[in-house]
Protein backbone atom coordinates (compact mmCIF):
# COMPACT_ATOMS: atom_id res chain seq x y z
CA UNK A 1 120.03 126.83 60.95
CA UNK A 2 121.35 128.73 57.61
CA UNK A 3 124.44 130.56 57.14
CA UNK A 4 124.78 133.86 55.84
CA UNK A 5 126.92 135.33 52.44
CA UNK A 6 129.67 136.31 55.24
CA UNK A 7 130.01 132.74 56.71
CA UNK A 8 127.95 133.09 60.10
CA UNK A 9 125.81 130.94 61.00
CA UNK A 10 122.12 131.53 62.11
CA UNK A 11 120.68 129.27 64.81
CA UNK A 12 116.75 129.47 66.28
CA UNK A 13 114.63 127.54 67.49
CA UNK A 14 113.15 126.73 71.18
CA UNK A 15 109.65 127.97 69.86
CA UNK A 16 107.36 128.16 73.36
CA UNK A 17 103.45 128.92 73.53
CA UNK A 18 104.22 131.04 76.39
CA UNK A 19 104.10 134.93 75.05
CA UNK A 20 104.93 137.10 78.31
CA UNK A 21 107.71 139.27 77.65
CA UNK A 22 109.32 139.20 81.10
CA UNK A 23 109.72 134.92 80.78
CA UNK A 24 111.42 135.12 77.28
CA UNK A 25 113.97 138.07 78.98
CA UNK A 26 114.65 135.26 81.79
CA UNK A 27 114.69 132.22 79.74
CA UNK A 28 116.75 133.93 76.64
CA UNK A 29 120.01 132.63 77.91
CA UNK A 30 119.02 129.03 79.06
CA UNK A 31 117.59 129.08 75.36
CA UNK A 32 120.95 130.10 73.48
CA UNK A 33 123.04 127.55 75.64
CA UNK A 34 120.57 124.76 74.51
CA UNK A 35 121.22 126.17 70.79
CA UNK A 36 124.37 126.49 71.18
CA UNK A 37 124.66 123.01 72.52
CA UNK A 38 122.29 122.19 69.50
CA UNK A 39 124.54 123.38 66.55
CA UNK A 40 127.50 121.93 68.41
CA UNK A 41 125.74 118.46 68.45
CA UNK A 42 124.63 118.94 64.72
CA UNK A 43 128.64 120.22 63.08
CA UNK A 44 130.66 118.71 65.36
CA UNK A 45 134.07 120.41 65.38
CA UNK A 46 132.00 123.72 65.27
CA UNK A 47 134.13 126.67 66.69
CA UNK A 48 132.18 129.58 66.60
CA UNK A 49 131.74 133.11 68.76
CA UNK A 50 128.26 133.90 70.07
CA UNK A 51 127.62 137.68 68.42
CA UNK A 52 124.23 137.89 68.73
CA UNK A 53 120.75 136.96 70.97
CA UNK A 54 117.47 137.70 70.48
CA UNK A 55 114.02 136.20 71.53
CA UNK A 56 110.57 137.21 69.90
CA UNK A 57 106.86 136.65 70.41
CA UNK A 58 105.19 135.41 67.22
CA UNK A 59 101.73 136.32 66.15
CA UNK A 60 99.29 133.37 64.78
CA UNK A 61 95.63 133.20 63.35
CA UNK A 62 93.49 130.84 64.51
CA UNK A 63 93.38 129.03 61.15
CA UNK A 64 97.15 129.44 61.01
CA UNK A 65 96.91 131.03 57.37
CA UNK A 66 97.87 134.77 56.78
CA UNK A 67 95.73 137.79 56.23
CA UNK A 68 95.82 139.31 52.57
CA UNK A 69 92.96 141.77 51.81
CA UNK A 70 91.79 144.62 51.80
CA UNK A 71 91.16 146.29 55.39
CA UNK A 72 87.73 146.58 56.31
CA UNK A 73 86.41 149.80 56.63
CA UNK A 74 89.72 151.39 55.22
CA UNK A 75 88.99 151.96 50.96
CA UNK A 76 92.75 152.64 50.46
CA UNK A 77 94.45 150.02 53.03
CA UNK A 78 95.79 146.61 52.05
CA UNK A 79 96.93 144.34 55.01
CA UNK A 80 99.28 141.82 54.47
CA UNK A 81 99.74 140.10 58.12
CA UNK A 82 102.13 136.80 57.73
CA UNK A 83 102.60 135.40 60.99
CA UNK A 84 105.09 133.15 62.16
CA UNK A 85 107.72 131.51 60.50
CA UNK A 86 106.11 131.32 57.20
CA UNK A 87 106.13 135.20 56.72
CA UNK A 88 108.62 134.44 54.49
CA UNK A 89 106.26 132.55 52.03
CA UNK A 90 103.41 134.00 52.69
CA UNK A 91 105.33 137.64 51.43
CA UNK A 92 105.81 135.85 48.39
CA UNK A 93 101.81 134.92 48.20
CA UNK A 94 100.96 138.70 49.00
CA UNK A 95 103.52 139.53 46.25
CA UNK A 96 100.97 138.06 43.84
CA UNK A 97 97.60 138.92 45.34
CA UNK A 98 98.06 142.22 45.83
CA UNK A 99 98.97 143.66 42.80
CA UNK A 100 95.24 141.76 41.40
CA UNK A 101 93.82 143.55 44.66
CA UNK A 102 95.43 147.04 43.54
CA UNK A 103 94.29 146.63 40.34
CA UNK A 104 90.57 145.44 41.07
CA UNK A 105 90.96 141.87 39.33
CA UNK A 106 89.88 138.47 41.04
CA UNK A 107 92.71 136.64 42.37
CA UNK A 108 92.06 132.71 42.58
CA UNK A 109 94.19 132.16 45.84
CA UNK A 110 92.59 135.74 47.61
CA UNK A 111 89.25 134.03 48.83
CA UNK A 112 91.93 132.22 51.27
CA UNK A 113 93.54 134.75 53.10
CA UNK A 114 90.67 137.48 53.22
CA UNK A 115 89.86 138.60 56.78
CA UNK A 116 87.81 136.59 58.98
């Protein structure tokens, strides 16, 4: 959960393995009751109006670490392919390894996230 600068609050969770678009359009409402029910639970007293709902597949390596490299193939094409939840931190990784990458320095973290 976080809140936002206009006092809403943000609630997700109910991550599944299953990725098949049709079960996350009939389980998307089960899912927000059990947040809601959640939050509830969590700041009791809570009075709040559902706005929004949204359910999403997330994408994952096998390794579970993010792609930052050059693309294969590609001379002028840098992916930068954060999956999950942590796209957040790994943006802030690719903030500092591509620049090196643009610039045709080493980077001491890029040996990590090249493409395998």
């Amino acid at each position: 959960m976080r809140t936002t600068p206009d006092g809403r609050l943000i609630v997700g969770g109910e991550d599944e393995d299953i990725d098949l678009p049709s079960y996350r359009a009939r389980s998307i409402a089960h899912k927000t009751a059990r947040l809601i029910a959640k939050a509830e639970k969590l700041i009791p007293g809570l009075e709040f109006t559902l706005s929004r709902q949204w359910t999403g597949a997330f994408g994952e390596s096998e390794d579970g670490l993010p792609i930052i490299d050059r693309v294969p193939d590609m001379p002028n094409c840098i992916a930068v392919m954060g999956f999950g939840g942590n796209g957040t931190i790994y943006s802030k990784i690719a903030s500092e390894i591509v620049p090196t990458l643009l610039r045709g320095r080493p980077d001491k973290d890029a040996d990590i996230f090249r493409f395998r």
